[in-house]
PDB file of N, CA and C in Angstrom:
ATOM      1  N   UNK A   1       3.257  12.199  -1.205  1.00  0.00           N
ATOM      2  CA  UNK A   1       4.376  11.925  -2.075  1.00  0.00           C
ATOM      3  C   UNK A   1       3.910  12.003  -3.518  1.00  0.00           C
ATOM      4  N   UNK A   2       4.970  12.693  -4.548  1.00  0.00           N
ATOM      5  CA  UNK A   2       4.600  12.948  -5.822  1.00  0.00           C
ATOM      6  C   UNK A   2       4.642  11.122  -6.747  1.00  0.00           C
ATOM      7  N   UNK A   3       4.218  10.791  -7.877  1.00  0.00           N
ATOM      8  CA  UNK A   3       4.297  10.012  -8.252  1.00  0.00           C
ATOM      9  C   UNK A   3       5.894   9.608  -8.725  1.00  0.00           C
ATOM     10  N   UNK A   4       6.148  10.528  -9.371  1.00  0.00           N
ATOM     11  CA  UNK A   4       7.591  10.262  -9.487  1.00  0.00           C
ATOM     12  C   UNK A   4       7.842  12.044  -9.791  1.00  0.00           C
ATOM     13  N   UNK A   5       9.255  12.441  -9.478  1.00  0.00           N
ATOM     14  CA  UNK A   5       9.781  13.657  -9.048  1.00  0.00           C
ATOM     15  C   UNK A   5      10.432  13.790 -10.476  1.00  0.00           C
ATOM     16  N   UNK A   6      10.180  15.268 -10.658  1.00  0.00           N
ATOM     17  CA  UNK A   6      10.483  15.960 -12.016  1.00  0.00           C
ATOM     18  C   UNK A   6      11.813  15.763 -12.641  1.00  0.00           C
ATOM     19  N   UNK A   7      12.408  15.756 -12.088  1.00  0.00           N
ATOM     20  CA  UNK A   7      13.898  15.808 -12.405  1.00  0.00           C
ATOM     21  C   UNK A   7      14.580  14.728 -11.971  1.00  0.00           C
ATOM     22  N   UNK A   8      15.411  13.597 -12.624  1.00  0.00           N
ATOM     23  CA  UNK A   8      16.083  12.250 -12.224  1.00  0.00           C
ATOM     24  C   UNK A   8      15.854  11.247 -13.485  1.00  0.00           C
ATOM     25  N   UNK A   9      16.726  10.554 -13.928  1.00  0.00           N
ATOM     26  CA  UNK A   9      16.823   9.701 -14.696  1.00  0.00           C
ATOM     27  C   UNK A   9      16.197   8.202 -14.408  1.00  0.00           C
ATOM     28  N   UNK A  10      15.236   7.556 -14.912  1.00  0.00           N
ATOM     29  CA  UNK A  10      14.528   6.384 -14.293  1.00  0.00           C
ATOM     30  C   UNK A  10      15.169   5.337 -14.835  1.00  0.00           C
ATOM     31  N   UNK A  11      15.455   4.418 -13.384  1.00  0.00           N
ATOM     32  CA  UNK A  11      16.468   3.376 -13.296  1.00  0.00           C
ATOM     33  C   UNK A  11      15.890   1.856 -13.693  1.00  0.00           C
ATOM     34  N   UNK A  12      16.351   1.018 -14.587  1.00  0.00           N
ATOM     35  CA  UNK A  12      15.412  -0.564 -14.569  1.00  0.00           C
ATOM     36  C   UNK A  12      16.403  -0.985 -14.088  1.00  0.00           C
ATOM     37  N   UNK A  13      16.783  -1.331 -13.937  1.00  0.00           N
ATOM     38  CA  UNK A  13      17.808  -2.183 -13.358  1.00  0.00           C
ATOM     39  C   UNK A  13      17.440  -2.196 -11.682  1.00  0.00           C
ATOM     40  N   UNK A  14      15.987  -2.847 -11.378  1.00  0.00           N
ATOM     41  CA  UNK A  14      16.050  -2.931  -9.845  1.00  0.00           C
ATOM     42  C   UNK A  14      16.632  -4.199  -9.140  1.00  0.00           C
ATOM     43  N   UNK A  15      16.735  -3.878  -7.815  1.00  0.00           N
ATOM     44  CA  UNK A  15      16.976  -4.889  -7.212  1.00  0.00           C
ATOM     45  C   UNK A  15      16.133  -6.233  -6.983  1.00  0.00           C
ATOM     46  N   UNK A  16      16.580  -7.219  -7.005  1.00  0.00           N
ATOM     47  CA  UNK A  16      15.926  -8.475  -6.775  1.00  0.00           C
ATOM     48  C   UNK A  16      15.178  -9.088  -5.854  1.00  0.00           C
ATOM     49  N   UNK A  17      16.152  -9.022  -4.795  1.00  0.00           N
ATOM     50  CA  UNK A  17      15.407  -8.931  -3.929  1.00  0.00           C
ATOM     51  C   UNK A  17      15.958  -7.762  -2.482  1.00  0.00           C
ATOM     52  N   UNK A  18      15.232  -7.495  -1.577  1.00  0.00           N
ATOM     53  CA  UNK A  18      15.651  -6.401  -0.417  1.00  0.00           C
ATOM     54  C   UNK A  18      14.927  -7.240   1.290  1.00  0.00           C
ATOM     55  N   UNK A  19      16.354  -7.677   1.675  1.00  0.00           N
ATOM     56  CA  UNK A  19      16.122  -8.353   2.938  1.00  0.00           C
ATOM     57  C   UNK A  19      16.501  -7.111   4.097  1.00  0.00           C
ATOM     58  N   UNK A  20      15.769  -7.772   5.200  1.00  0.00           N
ATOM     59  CA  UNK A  20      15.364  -7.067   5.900  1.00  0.00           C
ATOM     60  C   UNK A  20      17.256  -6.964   6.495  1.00  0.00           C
ATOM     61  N   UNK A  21      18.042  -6.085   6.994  1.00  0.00           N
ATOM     62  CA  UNK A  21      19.326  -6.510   7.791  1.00  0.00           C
ATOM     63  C   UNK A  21      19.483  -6.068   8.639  1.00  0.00           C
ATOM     64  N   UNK A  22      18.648  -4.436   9.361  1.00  0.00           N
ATOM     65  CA  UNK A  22      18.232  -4.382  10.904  1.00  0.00           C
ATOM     66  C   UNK A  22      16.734  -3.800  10.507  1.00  0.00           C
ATOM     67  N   UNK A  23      16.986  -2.657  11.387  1.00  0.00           N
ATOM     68  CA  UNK A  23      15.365  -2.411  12.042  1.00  0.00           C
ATOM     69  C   UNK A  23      15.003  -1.589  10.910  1.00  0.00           C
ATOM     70  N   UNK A  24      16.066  -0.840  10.036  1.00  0.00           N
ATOM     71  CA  UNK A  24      15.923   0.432   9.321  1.00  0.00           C
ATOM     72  C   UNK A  24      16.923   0.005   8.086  1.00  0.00           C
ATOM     73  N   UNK A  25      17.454  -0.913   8.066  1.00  0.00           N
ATOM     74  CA  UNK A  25      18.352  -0.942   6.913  1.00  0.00           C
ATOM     75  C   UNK A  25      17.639  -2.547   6.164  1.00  0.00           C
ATOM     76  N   UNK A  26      17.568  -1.942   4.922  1.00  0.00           N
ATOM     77  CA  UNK A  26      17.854  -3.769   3.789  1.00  0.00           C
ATOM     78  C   UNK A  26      18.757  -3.491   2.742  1.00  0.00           C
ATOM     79  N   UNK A  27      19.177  -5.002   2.614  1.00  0.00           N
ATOM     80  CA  UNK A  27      20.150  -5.210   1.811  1.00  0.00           C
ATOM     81  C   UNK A  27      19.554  -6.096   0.206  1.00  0.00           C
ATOM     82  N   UNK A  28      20.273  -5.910  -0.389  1.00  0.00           N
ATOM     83  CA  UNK A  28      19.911  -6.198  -2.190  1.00  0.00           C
ATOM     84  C   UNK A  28      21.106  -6.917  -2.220  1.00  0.00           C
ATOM     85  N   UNK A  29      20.716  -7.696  -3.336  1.00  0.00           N
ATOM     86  CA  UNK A  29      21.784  -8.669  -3.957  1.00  0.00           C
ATOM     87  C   UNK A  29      23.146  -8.652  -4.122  1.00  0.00           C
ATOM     88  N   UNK A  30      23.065  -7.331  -4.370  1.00  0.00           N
ATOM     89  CA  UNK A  30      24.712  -6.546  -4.296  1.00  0.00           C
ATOM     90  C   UNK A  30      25.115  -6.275  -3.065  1.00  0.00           C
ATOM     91  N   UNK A  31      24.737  -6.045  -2.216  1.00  0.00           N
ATOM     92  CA  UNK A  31      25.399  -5.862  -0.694  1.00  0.00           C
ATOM     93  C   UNK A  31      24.772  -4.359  -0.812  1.00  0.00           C
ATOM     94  N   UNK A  32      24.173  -3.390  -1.344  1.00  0.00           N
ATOM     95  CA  UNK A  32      23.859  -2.048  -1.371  1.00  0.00           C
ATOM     96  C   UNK A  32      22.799  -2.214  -0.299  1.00  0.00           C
ATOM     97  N   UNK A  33      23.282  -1.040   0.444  1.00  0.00           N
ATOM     98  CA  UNK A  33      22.087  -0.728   1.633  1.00  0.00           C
ATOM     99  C   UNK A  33      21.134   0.103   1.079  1.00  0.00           C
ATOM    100  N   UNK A  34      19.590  -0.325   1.381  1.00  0.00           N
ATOM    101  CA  UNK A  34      18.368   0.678   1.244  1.00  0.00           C
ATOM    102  C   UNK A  34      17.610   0.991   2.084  1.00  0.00           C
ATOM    103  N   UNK A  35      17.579   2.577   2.553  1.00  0.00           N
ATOM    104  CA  UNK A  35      16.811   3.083   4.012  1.00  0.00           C
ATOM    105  C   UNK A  35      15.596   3.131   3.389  1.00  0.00           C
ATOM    106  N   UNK A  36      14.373   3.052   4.305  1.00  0.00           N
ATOM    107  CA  UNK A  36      13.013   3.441   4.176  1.00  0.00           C
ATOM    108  C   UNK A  36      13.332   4.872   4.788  1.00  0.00           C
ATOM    109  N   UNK A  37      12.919   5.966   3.897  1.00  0.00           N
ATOM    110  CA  UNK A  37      13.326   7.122   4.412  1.00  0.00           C
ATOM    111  C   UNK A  37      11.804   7.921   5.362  1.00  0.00           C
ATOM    112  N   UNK A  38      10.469   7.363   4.475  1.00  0.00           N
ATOM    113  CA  UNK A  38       9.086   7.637   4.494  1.00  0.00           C
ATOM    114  C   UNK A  38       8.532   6.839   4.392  1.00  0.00           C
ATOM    115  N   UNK A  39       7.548   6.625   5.444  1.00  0.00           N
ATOM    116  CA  UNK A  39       6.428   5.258   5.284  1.00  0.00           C
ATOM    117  C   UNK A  39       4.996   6.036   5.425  1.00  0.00           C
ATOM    118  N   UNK A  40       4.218   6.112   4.453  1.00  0.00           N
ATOM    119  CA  UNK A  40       2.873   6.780   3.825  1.00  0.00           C
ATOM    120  C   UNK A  40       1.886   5.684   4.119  1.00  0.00           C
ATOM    121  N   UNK A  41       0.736   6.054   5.233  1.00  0.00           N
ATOM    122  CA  UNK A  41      -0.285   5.527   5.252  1.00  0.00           C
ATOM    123  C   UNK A  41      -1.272   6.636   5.135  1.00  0.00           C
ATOM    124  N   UNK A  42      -2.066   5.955   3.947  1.00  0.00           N
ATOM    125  CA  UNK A  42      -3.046   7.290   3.355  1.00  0.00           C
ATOM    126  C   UNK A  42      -4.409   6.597   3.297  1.00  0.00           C
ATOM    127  N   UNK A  43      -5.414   7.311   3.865  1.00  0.00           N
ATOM    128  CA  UNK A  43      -7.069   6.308   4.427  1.00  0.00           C
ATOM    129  C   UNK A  43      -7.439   6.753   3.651  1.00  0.00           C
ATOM    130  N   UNK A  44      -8.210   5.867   2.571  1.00  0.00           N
ATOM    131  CA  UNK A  44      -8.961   5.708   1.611  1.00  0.00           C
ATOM    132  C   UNK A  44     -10.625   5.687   1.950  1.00  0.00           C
ATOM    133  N   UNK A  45     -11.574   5.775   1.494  1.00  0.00           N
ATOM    134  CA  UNK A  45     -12.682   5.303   2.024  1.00  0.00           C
ATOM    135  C   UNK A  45     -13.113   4.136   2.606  1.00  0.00           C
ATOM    136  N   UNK A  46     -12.179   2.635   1.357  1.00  0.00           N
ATOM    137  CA  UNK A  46     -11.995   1.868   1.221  1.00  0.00           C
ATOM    138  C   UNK A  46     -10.862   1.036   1.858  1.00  0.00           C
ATOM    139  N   UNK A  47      -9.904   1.587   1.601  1.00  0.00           N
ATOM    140  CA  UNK A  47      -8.988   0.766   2.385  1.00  0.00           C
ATOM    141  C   UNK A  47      -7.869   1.896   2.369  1.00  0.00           C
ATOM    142  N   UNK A  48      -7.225   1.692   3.301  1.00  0.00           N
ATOM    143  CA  UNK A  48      -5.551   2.603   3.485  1.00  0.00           C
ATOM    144  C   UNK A  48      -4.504   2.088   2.357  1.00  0.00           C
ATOM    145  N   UNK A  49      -3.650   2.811   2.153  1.00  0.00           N
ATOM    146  CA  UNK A  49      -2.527   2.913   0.918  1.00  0.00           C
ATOM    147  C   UNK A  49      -1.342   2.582   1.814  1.00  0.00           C
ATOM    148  N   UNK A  50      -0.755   1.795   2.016  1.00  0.00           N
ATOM    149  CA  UNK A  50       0.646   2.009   2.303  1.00  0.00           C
ATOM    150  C   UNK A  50       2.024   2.041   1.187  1.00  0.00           C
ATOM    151  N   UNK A  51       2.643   3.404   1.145  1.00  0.00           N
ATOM    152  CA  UNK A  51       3.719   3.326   0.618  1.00  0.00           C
ATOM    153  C   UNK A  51       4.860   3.543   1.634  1.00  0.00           C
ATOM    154  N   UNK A  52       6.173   3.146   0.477  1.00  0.00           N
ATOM    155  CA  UNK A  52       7.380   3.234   1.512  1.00  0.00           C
ATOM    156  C   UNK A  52       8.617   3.841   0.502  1.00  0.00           C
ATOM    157  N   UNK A  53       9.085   4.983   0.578  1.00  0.00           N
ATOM    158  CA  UNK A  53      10.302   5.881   0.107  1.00  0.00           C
ATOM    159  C   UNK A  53      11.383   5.014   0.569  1.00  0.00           C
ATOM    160  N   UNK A  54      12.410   4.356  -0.451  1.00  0.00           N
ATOM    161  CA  UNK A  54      13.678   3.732  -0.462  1.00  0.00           C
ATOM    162  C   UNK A  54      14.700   4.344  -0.633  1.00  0.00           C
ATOM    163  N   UNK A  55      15.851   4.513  -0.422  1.00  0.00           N
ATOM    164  CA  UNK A  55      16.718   5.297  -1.080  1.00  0.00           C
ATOM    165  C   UNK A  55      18.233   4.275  -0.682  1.00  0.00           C
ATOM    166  N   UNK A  56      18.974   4.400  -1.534  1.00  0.00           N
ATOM    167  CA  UNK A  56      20.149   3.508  -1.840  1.00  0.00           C
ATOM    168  C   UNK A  56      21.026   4.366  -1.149  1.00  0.00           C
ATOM    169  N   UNK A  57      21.831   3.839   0.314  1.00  0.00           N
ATOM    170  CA  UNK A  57      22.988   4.790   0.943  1.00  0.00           C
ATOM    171  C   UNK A  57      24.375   4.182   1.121  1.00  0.00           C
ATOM    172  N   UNK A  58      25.119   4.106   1.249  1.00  0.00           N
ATOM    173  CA  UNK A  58      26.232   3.921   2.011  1.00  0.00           C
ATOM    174  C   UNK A  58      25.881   4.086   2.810  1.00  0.00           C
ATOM    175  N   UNK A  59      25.954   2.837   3.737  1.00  0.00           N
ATOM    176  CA  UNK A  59      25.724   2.686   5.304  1.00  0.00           C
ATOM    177  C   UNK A  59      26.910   1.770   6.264  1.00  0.00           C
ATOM    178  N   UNK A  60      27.283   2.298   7.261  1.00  0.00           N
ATOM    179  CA  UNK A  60      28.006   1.012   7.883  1.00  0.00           C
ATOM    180  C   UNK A  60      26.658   0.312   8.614  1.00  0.00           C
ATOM    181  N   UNK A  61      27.258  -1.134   8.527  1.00  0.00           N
ATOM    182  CA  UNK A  61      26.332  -1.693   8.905  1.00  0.00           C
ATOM    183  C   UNK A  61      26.756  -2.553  10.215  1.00  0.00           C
ATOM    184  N   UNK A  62      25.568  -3.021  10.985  1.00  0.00           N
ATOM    185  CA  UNK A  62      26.009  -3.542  12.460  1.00  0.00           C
ATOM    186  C   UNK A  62      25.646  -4.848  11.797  1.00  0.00           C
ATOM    187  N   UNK A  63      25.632  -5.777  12.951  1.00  0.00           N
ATOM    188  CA  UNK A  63      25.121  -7.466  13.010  1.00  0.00           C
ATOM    189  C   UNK A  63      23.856  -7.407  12.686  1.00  0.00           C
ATOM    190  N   UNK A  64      23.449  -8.149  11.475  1.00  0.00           N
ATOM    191  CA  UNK A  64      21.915  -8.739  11.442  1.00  0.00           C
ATOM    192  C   UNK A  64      21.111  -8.921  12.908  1.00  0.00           C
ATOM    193  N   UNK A  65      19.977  -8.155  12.237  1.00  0.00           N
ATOM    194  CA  UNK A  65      18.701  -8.602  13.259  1.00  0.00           C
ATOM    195  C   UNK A  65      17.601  -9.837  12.661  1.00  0.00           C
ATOM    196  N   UNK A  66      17.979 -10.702  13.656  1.00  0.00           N
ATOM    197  CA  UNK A  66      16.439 -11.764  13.465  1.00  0.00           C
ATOM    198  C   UNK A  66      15.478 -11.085  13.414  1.00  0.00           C
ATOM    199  N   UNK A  67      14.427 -11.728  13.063  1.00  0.00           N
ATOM    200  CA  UNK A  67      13.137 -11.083  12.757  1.00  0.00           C
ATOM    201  C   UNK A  67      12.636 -10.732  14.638  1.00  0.00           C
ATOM    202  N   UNK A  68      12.750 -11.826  15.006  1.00  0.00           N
ATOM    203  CA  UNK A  68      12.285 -11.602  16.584  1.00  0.00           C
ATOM    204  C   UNK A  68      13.119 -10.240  17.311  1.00  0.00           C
ATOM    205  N   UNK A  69      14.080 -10.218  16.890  1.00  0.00           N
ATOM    206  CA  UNK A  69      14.903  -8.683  17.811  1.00  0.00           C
ATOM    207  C   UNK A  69      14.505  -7.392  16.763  1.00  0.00           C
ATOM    208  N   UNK A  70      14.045  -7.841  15.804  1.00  0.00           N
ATOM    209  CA  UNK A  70      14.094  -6.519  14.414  1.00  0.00           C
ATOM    210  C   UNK A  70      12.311  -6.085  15.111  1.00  0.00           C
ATOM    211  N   UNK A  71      11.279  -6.803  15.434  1.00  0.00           N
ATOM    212  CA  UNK A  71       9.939  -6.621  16.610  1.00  0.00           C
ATOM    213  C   UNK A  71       8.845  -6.264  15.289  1.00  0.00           C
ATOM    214  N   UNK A  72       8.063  -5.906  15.742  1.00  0.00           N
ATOM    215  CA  UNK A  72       6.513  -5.615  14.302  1.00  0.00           C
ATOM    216  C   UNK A  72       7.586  -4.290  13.776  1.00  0.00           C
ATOM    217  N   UNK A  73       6.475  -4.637  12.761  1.00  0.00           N
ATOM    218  CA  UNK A  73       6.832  -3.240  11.365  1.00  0.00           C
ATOM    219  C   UNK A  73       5.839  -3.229  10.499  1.00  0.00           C
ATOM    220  N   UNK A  74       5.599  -2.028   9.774  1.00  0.00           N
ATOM    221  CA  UNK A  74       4.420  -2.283   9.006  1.00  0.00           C
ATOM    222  C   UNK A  74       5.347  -2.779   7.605  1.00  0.00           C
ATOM    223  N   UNK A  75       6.600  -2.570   7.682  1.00  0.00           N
ATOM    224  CA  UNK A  75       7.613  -3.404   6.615  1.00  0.00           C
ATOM    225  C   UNK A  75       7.366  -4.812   6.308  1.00  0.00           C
ATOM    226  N   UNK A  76       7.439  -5.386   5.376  1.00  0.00           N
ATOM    227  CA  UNK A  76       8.191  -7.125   5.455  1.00  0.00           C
ATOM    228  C   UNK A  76       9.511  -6.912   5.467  1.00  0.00           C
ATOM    229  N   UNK A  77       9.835  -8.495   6.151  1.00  0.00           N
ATOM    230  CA  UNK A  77      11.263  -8.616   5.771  1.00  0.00           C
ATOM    231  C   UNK A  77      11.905  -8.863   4.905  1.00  0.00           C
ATOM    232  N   UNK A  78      11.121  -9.073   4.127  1.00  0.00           N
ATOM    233  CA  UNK A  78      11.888  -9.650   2.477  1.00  0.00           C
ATOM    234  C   UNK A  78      11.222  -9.236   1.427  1.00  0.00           C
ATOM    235  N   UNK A  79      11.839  -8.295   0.238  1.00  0.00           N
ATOM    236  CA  UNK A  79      10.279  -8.292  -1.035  1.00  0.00           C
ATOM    237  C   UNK A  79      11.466  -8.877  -2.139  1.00  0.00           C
ATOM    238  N   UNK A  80      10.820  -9.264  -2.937  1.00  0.00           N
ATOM    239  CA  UNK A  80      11.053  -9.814  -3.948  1.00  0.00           C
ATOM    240  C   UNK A  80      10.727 -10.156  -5.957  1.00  0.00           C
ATOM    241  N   UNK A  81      11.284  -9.498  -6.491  1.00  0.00           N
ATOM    242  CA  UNK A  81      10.926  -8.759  -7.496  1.00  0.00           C
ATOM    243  C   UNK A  81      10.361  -9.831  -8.356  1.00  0.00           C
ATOM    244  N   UNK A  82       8.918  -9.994  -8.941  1.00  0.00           N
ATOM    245  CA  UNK A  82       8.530 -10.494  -9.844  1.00  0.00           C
ATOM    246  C   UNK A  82       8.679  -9.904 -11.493  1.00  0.00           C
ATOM    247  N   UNK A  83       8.433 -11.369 -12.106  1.00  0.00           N
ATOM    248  CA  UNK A  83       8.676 -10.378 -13.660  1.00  0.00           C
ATOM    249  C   UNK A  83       8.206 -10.075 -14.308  1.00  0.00           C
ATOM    250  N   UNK A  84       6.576  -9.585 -13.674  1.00  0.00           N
ATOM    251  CA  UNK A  84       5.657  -8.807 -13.986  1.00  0.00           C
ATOM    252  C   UNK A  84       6.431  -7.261 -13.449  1.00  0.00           C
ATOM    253  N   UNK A  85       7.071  -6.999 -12.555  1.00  0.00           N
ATOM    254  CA  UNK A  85       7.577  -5.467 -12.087  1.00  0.00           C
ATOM    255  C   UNK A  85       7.112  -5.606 -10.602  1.00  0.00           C
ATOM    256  N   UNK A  86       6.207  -6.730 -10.494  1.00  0.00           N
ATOM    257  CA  UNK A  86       5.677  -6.369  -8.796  1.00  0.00           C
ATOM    258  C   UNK A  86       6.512  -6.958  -8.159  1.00  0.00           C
ATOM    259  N   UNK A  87       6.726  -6.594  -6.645  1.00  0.00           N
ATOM    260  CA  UNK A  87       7.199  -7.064  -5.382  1.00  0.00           C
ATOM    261  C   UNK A  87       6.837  -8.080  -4.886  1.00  0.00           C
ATOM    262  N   UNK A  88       7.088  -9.304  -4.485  1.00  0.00           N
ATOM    263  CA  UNK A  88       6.400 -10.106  -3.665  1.00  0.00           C
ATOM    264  C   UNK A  88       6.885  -9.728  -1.984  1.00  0.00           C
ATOM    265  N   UNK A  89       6.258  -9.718  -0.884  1.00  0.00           N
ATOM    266  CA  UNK A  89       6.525  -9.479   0.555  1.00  0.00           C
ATOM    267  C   UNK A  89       6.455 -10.796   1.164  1.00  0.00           C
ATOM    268  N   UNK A  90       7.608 -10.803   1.911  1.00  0.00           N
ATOM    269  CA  UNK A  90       7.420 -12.524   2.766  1.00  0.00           C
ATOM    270  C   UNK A  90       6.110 -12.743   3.585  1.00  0.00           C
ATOM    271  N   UNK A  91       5.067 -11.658   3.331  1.00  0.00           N
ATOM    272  CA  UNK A  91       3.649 -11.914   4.070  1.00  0.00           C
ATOM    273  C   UNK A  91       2.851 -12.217   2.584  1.00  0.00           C
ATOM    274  N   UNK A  92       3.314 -12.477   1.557  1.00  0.00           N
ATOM    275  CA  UNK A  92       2.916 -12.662   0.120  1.00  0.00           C
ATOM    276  C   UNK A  92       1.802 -11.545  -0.679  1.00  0.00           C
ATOM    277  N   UNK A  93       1.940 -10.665   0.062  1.00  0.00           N
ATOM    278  CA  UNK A  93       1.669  -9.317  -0.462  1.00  0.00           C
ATOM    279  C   UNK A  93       2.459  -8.306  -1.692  1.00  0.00           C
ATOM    280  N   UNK A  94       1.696  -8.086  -2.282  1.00  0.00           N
ATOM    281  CA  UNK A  94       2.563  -7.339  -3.592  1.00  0.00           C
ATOM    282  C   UNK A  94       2.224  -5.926  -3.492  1.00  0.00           C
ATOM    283  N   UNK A  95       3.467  -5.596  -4.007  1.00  0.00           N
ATOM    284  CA  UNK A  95       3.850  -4.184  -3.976  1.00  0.00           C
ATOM    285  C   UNK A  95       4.499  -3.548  -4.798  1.00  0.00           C
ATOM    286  N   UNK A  96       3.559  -2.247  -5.828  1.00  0.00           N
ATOM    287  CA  UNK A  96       4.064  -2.037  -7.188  1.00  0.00           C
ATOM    288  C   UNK A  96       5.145  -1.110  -7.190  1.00  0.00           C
ATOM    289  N   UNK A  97       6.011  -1.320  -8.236  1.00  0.00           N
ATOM    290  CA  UNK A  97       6.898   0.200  -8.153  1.00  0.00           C
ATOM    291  C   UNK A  97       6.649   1.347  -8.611  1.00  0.00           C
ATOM    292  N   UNK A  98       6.431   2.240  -8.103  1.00  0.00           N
ATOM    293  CA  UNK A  98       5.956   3.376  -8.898  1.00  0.00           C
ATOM    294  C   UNK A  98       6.954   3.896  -9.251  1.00  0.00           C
ATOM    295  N   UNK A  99       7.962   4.261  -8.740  1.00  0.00           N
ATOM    296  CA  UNK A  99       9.280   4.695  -9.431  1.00  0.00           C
ATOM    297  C   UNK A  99      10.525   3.970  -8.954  1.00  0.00           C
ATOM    298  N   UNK A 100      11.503   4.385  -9.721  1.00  0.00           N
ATOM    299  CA  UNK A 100      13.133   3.534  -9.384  1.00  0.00           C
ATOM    300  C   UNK A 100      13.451   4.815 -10.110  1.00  0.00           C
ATOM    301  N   UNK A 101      14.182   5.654  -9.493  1.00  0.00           N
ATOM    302  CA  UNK A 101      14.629   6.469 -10.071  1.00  0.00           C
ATOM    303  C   UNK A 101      16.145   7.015  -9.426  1.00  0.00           C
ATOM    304  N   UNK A 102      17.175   7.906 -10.589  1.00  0.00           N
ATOM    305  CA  UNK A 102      18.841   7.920  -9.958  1.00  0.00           C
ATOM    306  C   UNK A 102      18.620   9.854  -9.686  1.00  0.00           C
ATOM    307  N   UNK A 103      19.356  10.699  -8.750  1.00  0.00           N
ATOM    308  CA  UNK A 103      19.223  11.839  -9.213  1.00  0.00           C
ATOM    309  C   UNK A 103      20.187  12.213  -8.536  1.00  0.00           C
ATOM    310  N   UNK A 104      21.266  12.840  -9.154  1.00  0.00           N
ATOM    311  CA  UNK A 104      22.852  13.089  -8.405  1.00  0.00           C
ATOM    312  C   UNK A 104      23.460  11.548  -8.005  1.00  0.00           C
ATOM    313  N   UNK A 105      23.308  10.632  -8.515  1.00  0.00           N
ATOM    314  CA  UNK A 105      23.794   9.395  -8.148  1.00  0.00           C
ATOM    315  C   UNK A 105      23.125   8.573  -6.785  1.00  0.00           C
ATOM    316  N   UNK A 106      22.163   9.452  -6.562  1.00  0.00           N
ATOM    317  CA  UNK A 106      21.447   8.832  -5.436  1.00  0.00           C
ATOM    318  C   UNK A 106      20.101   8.206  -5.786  1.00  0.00           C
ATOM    319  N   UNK A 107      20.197   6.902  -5.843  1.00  0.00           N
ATOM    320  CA  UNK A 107      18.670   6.227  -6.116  1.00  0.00           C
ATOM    321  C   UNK A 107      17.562   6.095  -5.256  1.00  0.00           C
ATOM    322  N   UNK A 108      16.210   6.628  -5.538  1.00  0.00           N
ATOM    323  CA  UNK A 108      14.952   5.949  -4.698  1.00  0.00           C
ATOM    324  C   UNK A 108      14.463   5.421  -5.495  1.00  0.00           C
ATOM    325  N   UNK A 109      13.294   4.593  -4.655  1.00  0.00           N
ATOM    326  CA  UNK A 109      12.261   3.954  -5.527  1.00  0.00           C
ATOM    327  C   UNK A 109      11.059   4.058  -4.266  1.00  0.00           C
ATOM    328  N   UNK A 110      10.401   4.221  -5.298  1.00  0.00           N
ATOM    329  CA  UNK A 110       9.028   4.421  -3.991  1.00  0.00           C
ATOM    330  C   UNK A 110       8.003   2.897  -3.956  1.00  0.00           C
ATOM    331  N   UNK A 111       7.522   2.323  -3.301  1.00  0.00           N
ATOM    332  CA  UNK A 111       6.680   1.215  -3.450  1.00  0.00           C
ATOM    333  C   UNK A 111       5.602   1.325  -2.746  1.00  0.00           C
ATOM    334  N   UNK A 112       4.307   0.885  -3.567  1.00  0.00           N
ATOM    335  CA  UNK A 112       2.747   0.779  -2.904  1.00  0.00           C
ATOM    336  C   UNK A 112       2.393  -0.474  -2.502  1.00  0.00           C
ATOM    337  N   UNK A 113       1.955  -0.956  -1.514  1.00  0.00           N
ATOM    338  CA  UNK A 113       0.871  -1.665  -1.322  1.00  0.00           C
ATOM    339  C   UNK A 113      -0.148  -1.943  -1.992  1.00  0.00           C
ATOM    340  N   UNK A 114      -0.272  -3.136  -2.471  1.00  0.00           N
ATOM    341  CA  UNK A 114      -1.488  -3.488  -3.165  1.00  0.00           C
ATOM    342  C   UNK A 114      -2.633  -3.844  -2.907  1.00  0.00           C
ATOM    343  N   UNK A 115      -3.619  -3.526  -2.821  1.00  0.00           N
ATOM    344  CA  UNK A 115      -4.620  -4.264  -1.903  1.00  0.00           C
ATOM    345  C   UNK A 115      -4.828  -5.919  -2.599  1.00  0.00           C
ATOM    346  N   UNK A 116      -5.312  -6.811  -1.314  1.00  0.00           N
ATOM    347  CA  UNK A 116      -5.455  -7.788  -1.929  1.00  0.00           C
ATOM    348  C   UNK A 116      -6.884  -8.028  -2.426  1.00  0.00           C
ATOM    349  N   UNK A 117      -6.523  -9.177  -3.641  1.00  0.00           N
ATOM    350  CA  UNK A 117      -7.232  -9.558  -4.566  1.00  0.00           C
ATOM    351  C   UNK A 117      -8.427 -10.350  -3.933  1.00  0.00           C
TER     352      UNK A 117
END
């Protein structure tokens, strides 16, 4: 994945926070659905990279999944925007934004894994 893509207007205005609402869908403060479209695990010498491609859809949505029926993921269920720019993950893992970006009215944002400190 490129760092951020040539063409698209870069968005601040992110979301606050993004709960988990099934297996493949989260929801933001506004009720806006965001798919993980790409999940990037890249082996380092050192340690693996995980990123994850977001993108803002119109979705119908079914009944919430508990965490127990939603099963492992290399996802959290919850991140949560600090006001430094980083993510916090309900496993208290942070995760930077590398981009938030709009292009034809369609928003992604891509997010890394941070290794911990």
């Amino acid at each position: 994945m490129a760092e951020c893509p040539l063409r698209g207007e870069e968005v601040t205005d992110h979301p606050d926070r993004l709960w988990a609402w099934d297996k493949f869908v989260y929801l933001d403060e506004k009720q806006r659905a965001w798919v993980p479209l790409t999940i990037e695990i890249e082996d380092r010498l050192i340690e693996d990279r995980l990123r994850v491609l977001l993108r803002q859809e119109n979705t119908v949505l079914g009944n919430p999944m508990t965490p127990t029926q939603r099963g492992p993921s290399l996802l959290p269920i919850l991140w949560q925007l600090y006001p430094d720019g980083r993510y916090r993950s309900s496993d208290s893992s942070f995760w930077r934004l590398v981009y938030h970006i709009k292009i034809d009215s369609v928003e992604d944002m891509l997010l890394e894994l941070l290794p911990d400190d």
